[in-house]
N, C-alpha and C. Protein backbone atom coordinates (compact mmCIF):
# COMPACT_ATOMS: atom_id res chain seq x y z
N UNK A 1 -5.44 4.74 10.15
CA UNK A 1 -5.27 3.32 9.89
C UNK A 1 -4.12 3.07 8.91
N UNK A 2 -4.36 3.95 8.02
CA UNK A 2 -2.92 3.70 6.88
C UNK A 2 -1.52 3.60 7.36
N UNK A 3 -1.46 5.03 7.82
CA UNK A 3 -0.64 5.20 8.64
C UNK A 3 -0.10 4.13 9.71
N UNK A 4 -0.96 3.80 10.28
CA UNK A 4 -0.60 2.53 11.08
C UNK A 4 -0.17 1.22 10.78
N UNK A 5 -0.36 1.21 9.54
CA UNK A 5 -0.14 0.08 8.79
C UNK A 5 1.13 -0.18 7.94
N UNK A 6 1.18 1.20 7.94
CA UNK A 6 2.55 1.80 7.29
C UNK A 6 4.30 1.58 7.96
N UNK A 7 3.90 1.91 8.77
CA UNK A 7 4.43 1.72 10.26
C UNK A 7 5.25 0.38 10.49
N UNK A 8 3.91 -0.12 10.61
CA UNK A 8 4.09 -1.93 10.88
C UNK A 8 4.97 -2.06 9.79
N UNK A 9 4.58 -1.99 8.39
CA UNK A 9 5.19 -2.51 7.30
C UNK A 9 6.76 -2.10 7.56
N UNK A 10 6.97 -1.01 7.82
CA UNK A 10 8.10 -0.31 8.10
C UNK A 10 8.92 -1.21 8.86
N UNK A 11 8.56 -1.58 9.97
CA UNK A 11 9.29 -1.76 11.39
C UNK A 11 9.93 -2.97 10.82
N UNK A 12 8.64 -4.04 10.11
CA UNK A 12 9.22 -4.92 9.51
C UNK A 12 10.04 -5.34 8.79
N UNK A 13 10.07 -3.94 7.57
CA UNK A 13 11.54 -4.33 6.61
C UNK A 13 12.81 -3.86 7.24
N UNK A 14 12.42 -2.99 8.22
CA UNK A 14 13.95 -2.43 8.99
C UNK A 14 14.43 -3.63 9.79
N UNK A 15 13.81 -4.36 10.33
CA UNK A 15 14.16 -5.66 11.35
C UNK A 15 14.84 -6.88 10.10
N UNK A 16 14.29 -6.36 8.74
CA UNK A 16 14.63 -7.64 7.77
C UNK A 16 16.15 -6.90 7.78
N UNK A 17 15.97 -5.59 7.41
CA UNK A 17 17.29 -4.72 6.75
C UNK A 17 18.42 -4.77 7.97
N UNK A 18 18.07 -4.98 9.08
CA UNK A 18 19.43 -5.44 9.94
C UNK A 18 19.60 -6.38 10.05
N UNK A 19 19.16 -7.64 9.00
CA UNK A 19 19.86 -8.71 8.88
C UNK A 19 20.64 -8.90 7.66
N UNK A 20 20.28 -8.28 6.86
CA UNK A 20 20.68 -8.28 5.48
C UNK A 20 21.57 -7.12 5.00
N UNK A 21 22.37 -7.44 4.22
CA UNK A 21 23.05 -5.48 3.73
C UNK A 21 22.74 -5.33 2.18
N UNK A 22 21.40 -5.89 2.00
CA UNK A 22 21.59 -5.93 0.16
C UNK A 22 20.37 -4.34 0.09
N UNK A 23 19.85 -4.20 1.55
CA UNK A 23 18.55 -3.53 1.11
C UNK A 23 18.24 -2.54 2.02
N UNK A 24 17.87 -1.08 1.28
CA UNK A 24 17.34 -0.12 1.81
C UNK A 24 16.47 0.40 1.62
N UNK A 25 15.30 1.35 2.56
CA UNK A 25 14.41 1.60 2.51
C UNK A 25 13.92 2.83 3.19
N UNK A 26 13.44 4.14 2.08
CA UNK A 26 13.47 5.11 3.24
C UNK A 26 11.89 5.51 3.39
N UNK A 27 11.40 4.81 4.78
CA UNK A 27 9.98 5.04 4.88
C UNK A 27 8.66 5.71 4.21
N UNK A 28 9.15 7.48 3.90
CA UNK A 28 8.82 8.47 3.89
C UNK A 28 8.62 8.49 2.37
N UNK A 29 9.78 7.38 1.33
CA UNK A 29 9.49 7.33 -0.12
C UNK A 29 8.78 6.49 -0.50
N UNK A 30 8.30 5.31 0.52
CA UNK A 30 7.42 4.07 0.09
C UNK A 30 6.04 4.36 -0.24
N UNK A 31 5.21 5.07 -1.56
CA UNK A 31 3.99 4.86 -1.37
C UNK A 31 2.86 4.11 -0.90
N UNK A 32 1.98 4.56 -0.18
CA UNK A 32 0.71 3.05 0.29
C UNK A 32 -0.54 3.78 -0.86
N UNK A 33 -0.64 2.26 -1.41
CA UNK A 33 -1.74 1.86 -1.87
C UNK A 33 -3.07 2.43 -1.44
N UNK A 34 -3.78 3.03 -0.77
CA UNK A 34 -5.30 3.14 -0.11
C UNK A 34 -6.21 3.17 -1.16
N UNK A 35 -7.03 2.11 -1.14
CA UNK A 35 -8.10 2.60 -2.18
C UNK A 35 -9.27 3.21 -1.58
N UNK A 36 -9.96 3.65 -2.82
CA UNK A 36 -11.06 4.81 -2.62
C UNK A 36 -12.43 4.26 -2.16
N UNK A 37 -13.22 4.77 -1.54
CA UNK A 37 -14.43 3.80 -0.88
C UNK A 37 -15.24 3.63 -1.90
N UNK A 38 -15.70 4.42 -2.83
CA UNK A 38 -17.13 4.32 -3.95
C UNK A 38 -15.86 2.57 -4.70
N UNK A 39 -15.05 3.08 -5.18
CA UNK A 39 -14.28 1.85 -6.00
C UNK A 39 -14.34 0.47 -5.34
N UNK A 40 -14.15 0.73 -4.00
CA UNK A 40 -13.88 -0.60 -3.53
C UNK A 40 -14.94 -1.60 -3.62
N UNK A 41 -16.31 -0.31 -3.19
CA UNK A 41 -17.44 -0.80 -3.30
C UNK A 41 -17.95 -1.65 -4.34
N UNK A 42 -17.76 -0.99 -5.78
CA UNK A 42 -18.16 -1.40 -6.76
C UNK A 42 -17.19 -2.64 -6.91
N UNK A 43 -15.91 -2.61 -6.85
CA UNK A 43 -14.71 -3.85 -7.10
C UNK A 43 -15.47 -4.62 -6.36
N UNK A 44 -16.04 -4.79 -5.13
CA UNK A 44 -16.39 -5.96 -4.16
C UNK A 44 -18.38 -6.13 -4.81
N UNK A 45 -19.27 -5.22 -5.29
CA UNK A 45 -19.98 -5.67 -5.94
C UNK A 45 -20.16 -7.01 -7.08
N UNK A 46 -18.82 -6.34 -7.94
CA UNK A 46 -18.93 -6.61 -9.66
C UNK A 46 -18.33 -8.37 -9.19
N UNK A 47 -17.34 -8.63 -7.85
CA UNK A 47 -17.07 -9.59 -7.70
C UNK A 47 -18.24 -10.75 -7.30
N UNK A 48 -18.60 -9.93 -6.18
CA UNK A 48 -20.16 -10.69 -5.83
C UNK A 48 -20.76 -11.52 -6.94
N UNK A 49 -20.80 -10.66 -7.49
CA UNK A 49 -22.30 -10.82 -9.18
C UNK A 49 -21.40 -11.33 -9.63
N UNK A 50 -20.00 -11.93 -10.09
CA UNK A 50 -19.58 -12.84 -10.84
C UNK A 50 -19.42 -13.81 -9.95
N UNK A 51 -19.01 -14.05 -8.62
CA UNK A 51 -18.33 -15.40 -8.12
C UNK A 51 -19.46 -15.53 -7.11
N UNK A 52 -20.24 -14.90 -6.77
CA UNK A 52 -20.94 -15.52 -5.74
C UNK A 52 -19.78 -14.71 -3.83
N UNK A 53 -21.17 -14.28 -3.64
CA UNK A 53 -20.04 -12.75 -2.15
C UNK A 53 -19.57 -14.02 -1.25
N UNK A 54 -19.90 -15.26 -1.04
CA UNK A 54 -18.94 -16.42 -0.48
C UNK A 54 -17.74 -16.47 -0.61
N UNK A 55 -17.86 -16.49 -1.96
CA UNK A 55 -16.29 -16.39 -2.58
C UNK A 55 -15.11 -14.98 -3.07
N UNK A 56 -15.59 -14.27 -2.21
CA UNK A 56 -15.08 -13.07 -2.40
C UNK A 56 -14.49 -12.27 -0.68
N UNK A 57 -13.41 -12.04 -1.04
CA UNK A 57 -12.80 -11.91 0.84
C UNK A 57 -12.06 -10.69 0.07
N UNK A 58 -12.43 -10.01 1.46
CA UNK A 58 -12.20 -8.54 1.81
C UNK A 58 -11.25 -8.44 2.44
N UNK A 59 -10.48 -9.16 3.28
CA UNK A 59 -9.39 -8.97 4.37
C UNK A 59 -8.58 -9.75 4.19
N UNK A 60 -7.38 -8.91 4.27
CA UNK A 60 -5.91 -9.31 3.37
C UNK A 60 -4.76 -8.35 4.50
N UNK A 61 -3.85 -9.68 5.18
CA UNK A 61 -3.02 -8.83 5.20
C UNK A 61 -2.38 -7.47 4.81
N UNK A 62 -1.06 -7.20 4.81
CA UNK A 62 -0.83 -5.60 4.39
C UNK A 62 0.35 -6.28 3.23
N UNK A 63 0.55 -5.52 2.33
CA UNK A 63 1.16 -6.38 0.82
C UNK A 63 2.08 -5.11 1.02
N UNK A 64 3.64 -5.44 0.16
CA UNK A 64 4.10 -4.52 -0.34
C UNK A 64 3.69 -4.19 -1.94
N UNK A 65 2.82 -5.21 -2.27
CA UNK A 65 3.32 -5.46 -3.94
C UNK A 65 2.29 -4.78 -5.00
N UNK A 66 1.58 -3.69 -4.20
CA UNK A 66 0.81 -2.79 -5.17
C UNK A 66 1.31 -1.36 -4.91
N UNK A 67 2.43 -1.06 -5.02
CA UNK A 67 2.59 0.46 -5.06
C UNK A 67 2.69 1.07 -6.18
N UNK A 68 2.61 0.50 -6.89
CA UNK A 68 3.16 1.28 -8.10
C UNK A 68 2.02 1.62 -8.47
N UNK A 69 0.63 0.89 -7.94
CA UNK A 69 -0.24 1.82 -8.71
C UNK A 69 -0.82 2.93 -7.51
N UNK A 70 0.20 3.23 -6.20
CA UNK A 70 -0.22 4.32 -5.41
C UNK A 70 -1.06 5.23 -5.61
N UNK A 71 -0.04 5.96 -6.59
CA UNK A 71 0.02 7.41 -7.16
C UNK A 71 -1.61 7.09 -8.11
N UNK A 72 -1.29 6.06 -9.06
CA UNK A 72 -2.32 6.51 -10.01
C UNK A 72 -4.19 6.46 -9.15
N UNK A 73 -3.79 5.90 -7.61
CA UNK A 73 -5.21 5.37 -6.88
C UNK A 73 -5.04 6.98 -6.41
N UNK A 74 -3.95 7.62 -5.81
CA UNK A 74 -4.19 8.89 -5.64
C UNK A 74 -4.68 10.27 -6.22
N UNK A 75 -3.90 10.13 -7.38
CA UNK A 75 -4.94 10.86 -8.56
C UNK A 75 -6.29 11.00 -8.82
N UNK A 76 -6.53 9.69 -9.35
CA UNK A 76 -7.89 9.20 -9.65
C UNK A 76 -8.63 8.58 -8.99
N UNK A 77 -8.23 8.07 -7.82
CA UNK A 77 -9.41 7.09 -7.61
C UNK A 77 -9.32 5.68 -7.59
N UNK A 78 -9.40 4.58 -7.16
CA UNK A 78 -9.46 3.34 -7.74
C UNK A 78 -9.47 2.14 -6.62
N UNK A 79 -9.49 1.23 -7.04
CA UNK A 79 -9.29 0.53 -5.74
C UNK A 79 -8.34 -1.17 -6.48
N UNK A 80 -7.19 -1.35 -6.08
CA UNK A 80 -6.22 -2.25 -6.58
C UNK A 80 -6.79 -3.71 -5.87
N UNK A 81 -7.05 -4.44 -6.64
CA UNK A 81 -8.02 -5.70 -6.40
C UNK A 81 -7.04 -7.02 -6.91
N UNK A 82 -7.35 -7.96 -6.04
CA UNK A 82 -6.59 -9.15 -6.73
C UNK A 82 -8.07 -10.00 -6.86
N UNK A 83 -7.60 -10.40 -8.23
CA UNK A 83 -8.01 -11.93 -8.93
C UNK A 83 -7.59 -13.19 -8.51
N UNK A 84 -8.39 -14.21 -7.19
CA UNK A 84 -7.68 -15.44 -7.43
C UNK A 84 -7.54 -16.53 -8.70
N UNK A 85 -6.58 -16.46 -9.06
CA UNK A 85 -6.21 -17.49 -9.95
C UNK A 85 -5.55 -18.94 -9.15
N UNK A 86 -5.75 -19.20 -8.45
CA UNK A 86 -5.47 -20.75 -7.62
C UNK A 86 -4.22 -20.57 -7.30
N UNK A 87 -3.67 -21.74 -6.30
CA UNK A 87 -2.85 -22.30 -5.59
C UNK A 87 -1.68 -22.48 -6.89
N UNK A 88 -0.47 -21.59 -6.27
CA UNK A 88 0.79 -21.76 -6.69
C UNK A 88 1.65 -22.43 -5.92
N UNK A 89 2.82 -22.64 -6.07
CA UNK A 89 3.48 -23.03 -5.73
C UNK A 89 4.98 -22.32 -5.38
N UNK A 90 6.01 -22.44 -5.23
CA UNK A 90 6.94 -21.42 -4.84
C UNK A 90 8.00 -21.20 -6.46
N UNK A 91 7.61 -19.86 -6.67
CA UNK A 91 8.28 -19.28 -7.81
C UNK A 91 7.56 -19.77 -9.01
N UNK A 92 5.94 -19.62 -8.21
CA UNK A 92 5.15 -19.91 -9.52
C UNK A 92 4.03 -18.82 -9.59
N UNK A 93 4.38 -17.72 -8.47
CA UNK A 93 3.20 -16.47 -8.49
C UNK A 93 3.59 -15.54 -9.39
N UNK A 94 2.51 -14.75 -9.22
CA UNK A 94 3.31 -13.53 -10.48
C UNK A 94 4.22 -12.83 -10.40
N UNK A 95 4.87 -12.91 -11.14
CA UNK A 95 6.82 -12.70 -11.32
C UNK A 95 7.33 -13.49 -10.78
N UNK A 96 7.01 -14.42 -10.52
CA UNK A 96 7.87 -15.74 -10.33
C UNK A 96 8.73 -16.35 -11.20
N UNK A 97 10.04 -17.09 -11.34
CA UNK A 97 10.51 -17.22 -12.54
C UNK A 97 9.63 -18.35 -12.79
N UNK A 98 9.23 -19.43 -12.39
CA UNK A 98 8.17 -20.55 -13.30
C UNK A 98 6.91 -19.64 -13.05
N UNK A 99 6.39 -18.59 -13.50
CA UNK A 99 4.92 -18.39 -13.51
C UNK A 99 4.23 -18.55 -14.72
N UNK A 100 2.96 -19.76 -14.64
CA UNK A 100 2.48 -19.74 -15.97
C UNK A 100 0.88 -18.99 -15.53
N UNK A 101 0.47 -18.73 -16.31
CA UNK A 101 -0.96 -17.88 -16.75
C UNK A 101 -1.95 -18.63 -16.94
N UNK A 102 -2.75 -19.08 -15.77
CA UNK A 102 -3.75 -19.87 -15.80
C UNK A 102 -5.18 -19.00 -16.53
N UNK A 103 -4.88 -19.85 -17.51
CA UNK A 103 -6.07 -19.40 -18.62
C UNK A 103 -7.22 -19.63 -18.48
N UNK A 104 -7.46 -20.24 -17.64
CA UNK A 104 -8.99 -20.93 -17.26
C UNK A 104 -9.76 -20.07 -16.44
N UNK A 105 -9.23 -18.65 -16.09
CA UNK A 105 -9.95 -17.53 -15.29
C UNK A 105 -9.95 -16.86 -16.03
N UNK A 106 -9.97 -16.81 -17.82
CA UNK A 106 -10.22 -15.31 -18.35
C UNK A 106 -11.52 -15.25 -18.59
N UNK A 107 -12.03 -16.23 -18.50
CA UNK A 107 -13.94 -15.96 -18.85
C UNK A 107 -14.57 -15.31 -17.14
N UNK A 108 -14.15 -15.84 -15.89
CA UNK A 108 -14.28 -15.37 -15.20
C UNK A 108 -14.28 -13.67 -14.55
N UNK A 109 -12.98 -13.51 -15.27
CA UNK A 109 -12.19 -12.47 -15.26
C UNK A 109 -12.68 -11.45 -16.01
N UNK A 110 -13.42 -12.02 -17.41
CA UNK A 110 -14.33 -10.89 -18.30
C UNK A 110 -15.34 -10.58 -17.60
N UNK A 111 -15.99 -11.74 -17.44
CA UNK A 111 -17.13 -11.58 -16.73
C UNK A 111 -17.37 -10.17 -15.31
N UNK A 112 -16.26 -10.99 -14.46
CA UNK A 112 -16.08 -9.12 -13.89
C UNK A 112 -15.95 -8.01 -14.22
N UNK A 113 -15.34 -7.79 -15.28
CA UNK A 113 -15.22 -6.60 -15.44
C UNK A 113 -16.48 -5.81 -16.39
N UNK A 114 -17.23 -6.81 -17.26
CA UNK A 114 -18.71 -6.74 -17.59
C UNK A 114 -19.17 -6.24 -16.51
N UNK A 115 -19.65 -6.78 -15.47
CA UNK A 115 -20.34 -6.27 -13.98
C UNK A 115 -19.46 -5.33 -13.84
N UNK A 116 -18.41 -4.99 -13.74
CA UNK A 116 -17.62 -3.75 -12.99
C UNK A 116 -18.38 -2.45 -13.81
N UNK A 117 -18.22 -2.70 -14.96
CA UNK A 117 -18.37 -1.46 -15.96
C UNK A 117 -19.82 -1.38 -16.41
N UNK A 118 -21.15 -2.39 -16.12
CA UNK A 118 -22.33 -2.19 -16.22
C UNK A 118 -22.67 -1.84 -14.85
N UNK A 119 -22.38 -1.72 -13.88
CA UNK A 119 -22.59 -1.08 -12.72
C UNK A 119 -22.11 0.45 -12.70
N UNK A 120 -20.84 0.45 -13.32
CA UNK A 120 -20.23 1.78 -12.96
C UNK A 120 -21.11 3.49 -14.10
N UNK A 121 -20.98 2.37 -15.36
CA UNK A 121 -21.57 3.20 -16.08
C UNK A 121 -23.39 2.87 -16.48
N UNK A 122 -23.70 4.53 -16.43
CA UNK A 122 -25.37 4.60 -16.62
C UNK A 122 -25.33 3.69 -18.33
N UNK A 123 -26.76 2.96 -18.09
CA UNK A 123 -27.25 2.68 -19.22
C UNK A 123 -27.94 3.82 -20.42
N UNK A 124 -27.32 3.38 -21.63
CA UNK A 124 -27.82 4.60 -22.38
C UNK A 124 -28.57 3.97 -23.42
């Protein structure tokens, strides 16, 4: 499946890259993201128990914009999760040049990770 996905992603920036000459890309160096099944599990738990599993979606296109933590999901383990923080606007997502930091999801945002880490770790 990765692989396949990989692919796609591929075919895609090469079809961008023969329109453009600013950009190259050599397949074989692009890490993919895959997260780990126990992680994902728990990431899609700890979300449940904070937002309610309505509000929590599992299926997401294919992103370029988590590789960098490839390697460290390959190492260890992990599963790279997005937080909705609401409706932006254009050059208002993260790294956007107008991106502001909607503050009104950090209680939310604790709150998960409370559930992430009282699930993950035994009570002592």
């Amino acid at each position: 499946m990765a692989h396949t996905v990989a692919h796609r992603i591929l075919r895609m920036i090469h079809a961008e890259n023969e329109r453009s000459t600013a950009c190259t890309l050599r397949g074989d160096a692009y890490a993919l993201t895959i997260n780990t099944a126990i992680a994902t599990a728990r990431a899609i738990a700890a979300a449940a128990a904070t937002v309610g599993s309505e509000n929590v979606s599992t299926e997401f296109s294919p992103s370029l914009g988590c590789e960098d933590f490839a390697f460290m999901i390959r190492a260890a383990g992990g599963c790279y999760a997005w937080i909705g923080a609401g409706d932006v606007g254009p050059g208002e997502g993260l790294h956007g040049d107008r991106y502001v930091f909607n503050d009104e999801i950090v209680p939310t945002v604790l709150r998960y990770y409370v559930n992430l880490v009282e699930q993950t770790l035994p009570a002592s």
